[in-house]
PDB file of N, CA and C in Angstrom:
ATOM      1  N   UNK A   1     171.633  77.367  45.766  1.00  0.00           N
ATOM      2  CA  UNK A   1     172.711  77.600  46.709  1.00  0.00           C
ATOM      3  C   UNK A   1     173.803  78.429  46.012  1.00  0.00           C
ATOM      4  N   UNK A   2     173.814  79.375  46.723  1.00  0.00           N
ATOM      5  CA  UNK A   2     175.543  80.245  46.389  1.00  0.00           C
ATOM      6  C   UNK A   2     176.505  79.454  46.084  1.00  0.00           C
ATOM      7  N   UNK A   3     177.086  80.090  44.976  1.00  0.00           N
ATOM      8  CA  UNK A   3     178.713  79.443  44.592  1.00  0.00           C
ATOM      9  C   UNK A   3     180.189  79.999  45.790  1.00  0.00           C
ATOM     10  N   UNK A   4     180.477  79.226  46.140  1.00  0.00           N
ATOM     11  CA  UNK A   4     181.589  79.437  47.114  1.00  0.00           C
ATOM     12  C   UNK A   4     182.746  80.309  46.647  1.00  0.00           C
ATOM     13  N   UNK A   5     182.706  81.599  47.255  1.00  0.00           N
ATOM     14  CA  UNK A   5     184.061  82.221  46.880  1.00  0.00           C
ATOM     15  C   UNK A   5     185.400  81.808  46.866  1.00  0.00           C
ATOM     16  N   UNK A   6     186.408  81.383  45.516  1.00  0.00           N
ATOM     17  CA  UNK A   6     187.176  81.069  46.144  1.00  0.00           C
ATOM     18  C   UNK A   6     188.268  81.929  45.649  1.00  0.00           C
ATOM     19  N   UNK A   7     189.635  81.910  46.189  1.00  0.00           N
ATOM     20  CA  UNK A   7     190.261  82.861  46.066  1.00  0.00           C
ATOM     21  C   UNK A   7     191.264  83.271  44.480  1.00  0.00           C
ATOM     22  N   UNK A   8     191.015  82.245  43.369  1.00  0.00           N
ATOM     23  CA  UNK A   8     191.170  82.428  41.982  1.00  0.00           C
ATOM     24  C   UNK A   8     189.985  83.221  41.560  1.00  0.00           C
ATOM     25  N   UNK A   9     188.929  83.343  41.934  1.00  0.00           N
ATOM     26  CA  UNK A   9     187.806  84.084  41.470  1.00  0.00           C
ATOM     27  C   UNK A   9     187.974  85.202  41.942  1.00  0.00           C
ATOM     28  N   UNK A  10     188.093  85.394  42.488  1.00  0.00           N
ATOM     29  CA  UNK A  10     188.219  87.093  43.396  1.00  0.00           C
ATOM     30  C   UNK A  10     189.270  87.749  42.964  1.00  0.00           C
ATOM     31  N   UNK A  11     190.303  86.962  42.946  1.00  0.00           N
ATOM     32  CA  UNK A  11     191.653  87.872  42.396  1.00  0.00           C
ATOM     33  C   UNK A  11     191.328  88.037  40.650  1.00  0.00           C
ATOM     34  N   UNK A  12     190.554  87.511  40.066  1.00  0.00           N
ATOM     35  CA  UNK A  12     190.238  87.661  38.855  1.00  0.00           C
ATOM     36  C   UNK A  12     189.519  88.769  38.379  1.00  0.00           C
ATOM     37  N   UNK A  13     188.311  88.847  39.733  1.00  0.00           N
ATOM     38  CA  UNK A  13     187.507  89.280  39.657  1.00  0.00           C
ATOM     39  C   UNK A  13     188.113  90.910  39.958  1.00  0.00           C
ATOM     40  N   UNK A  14     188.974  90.695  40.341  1.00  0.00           N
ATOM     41  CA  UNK A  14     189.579  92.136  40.708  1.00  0.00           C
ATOM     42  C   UNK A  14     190.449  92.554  40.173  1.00  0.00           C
ATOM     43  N   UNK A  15     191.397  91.459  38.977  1.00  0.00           N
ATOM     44  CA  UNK A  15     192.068  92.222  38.359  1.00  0.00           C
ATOM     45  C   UNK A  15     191.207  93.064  36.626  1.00  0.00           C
ATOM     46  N   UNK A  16     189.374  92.516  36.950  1.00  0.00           N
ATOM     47  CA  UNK A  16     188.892  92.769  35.773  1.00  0.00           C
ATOM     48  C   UNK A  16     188.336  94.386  36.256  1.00  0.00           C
ATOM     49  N   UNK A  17     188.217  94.710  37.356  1.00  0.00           N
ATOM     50  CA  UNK A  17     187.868  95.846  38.318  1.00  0.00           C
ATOM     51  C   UNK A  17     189.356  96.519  37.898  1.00  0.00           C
ATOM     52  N   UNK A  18     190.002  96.107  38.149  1.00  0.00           N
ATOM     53  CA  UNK A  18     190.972  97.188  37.872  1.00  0.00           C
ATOM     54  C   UNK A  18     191.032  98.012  36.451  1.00  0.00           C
ATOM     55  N   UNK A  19     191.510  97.073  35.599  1.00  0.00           N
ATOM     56  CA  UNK A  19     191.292  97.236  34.277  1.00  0.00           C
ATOM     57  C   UNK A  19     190.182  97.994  33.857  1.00  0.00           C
ATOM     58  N   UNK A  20     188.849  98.321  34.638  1.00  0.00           N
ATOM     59  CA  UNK A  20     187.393  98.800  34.496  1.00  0.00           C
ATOM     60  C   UNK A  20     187.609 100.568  35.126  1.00  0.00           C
ATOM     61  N   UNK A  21     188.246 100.276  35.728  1.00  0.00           N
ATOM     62  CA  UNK A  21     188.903 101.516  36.659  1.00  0.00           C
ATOM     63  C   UNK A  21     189.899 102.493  35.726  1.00  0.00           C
ATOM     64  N   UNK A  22     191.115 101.905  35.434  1.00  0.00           N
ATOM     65  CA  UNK A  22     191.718 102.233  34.757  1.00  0.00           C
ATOM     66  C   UNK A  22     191.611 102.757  33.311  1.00  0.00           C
ATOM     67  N   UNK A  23     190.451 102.105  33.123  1.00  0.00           N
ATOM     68  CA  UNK A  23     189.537 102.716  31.375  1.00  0.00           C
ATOM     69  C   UNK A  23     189.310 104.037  31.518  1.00  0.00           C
ATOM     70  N   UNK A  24     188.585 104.782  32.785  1.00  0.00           N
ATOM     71  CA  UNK A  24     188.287 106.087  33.266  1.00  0.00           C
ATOM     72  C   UNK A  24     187.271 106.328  32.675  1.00  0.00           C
ATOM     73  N   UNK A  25     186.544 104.822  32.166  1.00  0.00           N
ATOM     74  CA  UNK A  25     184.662 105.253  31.372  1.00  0.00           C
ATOM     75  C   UNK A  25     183.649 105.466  32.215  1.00  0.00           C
ATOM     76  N   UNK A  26     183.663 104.711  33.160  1.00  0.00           N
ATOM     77  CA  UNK A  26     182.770 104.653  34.320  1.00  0.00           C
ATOM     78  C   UNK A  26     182.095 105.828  35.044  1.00  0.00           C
ATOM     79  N   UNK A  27     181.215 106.337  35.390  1.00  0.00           N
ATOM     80  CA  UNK A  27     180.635 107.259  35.974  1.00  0.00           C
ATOM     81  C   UNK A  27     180.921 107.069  37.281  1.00  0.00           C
ATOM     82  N   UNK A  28     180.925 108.461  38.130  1.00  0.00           N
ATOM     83  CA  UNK A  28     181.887 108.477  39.509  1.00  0.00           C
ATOM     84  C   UNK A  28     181.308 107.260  40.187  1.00  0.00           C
ATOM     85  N   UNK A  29     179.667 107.679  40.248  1.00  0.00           N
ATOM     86  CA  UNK A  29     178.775 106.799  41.465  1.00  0.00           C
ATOM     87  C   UNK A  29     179.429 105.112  40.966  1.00  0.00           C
ATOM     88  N   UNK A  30     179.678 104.759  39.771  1.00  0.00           N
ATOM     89  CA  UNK A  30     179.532 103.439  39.236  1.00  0.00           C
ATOM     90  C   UNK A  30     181.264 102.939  39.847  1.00  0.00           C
ATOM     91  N   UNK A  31     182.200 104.153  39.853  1.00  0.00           N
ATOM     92  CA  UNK A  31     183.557 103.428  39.891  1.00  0.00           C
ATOM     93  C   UNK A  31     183.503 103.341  41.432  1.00  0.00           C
ATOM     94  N   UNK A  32     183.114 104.292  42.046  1.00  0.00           N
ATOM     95  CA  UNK A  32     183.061 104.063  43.502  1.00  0.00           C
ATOM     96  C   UNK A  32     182.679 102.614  43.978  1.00  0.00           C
ATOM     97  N   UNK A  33     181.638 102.017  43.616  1.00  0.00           N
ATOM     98  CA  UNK A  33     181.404 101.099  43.570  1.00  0.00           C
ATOM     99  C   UNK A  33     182.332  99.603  43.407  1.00  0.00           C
ATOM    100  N   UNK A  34     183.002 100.201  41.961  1.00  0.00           N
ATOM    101  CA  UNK A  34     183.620  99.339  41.950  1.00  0.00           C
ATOM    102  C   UNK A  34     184.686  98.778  42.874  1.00  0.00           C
ATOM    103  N   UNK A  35     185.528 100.232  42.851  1.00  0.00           N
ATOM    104  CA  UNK A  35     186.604 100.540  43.967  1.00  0.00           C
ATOM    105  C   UNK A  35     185.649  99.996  45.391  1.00  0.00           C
ATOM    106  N   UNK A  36     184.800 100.201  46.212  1.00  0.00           N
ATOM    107  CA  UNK A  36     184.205  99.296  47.389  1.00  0.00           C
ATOM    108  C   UNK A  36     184.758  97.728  47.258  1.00  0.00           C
ATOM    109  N   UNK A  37     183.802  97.543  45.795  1.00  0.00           N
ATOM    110  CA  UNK A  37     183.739  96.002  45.644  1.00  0.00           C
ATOM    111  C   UNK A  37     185.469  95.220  45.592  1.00  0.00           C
ATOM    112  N   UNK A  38     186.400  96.166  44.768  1.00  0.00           N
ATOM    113  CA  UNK A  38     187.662  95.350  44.706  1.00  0.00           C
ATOM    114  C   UNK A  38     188.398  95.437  46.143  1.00  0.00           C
ATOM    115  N   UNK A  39     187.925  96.591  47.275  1.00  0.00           N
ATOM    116  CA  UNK A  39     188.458  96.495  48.352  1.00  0.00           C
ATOM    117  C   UNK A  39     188.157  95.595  49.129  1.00  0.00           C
ATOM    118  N   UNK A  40     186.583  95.250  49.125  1.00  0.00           N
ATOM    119  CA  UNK A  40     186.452  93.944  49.763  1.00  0.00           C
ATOM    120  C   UNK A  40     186.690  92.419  48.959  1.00  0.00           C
ATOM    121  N   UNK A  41     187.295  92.079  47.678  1.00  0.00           N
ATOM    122  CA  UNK A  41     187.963  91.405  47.715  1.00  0.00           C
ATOM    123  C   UNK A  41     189.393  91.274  47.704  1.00  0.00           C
ATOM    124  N   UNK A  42     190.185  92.501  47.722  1.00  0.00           N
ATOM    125  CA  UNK A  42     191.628  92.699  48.207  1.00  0.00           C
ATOM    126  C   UNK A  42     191.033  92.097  49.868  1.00  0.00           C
ATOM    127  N   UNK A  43     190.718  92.429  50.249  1.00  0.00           N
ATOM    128  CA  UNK A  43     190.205  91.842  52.017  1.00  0.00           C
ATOM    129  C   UNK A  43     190.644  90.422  52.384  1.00  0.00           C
ATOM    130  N   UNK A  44     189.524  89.858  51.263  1.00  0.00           N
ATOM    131  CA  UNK A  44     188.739  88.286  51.487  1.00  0.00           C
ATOM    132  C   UNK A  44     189.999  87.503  50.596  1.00  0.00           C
ATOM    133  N   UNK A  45     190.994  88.314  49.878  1.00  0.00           N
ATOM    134  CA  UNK A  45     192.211  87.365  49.301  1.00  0.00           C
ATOM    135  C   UNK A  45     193.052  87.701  50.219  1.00  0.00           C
ATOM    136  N   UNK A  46     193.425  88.669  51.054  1.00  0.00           N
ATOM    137  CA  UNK A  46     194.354  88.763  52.489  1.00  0.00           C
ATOM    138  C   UNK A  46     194.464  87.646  53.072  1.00  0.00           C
ATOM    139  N   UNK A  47     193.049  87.522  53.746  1.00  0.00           N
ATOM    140  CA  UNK A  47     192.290  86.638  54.357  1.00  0.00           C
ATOM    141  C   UNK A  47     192.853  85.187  54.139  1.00  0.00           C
ATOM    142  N   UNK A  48     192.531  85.054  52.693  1.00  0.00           N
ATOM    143  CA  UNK A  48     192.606  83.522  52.210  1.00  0.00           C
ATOM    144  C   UNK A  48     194.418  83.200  52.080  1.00  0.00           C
ATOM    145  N   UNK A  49     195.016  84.417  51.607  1.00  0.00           N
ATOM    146  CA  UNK A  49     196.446  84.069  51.531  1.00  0.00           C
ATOM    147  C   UNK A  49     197.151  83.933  53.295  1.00  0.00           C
ATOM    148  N   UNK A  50     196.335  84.362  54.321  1.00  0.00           N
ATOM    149  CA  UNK A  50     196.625  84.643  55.682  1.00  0.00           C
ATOM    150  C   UNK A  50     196.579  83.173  56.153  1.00  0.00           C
ATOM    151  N   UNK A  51     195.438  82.528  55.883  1.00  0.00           N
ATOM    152  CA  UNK A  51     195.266  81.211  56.215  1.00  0.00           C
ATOM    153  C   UNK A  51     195.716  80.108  55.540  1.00  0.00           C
ATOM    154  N   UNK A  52     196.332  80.360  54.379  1.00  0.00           N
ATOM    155  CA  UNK A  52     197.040  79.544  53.521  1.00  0.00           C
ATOM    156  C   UNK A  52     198.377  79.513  54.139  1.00  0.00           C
ATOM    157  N   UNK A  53     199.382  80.350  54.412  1.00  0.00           N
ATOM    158  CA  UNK A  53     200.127  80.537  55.338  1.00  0.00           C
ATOM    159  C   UNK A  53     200.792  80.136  56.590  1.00  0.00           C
ATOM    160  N   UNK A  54     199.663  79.715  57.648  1.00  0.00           N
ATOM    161  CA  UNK A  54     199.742  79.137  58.278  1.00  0.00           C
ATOM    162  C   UNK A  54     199.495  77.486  58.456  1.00  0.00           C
ATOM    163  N   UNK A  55     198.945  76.923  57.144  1.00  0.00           N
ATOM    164  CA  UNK A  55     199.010  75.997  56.747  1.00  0.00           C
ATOM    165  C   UNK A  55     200.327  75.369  55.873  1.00  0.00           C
ATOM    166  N   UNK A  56     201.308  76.550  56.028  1.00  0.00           N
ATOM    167  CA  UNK A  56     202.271  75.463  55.080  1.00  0.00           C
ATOM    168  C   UNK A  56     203.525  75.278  56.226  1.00  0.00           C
ATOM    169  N   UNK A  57     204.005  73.863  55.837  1.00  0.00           N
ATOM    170  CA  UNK A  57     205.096  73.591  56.452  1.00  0.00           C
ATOM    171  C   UNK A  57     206.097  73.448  55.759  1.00  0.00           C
ATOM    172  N   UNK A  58     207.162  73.034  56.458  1.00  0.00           N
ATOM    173  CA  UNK A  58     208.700  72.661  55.962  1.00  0.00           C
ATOM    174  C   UNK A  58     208.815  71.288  55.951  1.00  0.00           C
ATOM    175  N   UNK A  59     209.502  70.340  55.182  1.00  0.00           N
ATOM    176  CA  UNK A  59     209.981  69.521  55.666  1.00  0.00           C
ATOM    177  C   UNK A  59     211.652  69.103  55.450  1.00  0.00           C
ATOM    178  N   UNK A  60     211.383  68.730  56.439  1.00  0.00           N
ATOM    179  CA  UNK A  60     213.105  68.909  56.898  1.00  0.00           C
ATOM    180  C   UNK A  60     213.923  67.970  56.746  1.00  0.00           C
ATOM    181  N   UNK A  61     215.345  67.466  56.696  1.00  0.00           N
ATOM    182  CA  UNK A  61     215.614  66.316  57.370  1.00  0.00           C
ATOM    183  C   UNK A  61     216.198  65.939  58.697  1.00  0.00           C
ATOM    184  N   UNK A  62     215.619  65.597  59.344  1.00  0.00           N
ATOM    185  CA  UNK A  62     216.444  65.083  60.574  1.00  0.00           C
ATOM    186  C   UNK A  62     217.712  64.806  61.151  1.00  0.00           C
ATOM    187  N   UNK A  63     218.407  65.287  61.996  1.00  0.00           N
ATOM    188  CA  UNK A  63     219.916  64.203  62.375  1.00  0.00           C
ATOM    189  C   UNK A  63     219.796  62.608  61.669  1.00  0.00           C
ATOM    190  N   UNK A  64     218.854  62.141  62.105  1.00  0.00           N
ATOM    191  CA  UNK A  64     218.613  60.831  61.741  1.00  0.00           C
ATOM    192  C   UNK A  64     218.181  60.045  60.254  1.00  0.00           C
ATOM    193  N   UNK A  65     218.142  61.265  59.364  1.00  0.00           N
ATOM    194  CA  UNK A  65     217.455  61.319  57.684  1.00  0.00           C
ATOM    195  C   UNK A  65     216.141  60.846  57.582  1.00  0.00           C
ATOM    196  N   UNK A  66     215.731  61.031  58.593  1.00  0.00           N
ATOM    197  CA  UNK A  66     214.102  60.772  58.602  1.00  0.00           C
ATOM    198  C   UNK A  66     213.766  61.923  57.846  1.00  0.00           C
ATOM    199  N   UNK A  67     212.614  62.448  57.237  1.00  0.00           N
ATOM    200  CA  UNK A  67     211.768  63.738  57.377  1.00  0.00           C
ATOM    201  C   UNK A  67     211.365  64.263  58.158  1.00  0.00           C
ATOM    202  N   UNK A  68     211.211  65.181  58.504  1.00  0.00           N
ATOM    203  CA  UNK A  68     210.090  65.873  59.610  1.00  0.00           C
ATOM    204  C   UNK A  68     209.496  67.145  59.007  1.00  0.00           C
ATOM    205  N   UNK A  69     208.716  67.297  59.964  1.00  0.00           N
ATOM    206  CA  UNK A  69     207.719  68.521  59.426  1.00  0.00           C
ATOM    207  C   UNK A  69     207.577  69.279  60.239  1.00  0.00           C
ATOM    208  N   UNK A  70     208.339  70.608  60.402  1.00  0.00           N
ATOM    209  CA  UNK A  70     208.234  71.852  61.232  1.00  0.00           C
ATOM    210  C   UNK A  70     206.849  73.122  61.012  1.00  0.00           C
ATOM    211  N   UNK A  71     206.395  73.863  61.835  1.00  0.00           N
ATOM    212  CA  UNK A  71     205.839  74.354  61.012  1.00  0.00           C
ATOM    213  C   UNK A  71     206.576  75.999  60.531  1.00  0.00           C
ATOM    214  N   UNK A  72     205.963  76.462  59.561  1.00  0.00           N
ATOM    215  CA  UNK A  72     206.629  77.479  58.841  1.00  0.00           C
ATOM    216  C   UNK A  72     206.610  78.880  59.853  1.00  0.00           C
ATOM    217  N   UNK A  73     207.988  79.197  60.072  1.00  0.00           N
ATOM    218  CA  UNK A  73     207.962  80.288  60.613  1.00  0.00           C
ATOM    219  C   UNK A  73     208.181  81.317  59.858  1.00  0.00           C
ATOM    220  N   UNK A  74     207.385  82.456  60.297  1.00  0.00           N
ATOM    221  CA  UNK A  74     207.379  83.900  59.648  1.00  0.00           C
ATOM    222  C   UNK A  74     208.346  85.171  60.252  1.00  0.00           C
ATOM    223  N   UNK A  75     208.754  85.103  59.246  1.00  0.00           N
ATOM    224  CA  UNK A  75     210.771  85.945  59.310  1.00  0.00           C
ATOM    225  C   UNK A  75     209.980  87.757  59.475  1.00  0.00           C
TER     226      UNK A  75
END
């Protein structure tokens, strides 16, 4: 079974693509490649930071000093 992408791997994985890029050793066909591959995980970390996002809340305190939990609005 496949290892699950998760989004520390990818951003890793792409800041080692960069660095591979930036060497300027690579042969065109090979960097192209690379450049594909780090665009589709610039994508799939959008993605993951998109849905992380909408998962976070505030919590607040109440008139009453209870807590509450709003959810996070985007300014």
């Amino acid at each position: 079974m496949a290892k699950k992408k998760s989004f520390e791997d990818s951003l890793d994985k792409m800041e080692e693509i960069v660095s591979e890029l930036e060497a300027g050793d690579l042969p065109l066909e090979s960097a192209i490649k690379k450049f594909e591959e780090g665009v589709q995980l610039s994508r799939f970390c959008s993605e993951k930071l998109d849905e992380a996002e909408k998962k976070v809340t505030l919590l607040l305190k109440g008139e009453s000093g209870k807590v509450i939990e709003q959810d996070f609005a985007k300014e």
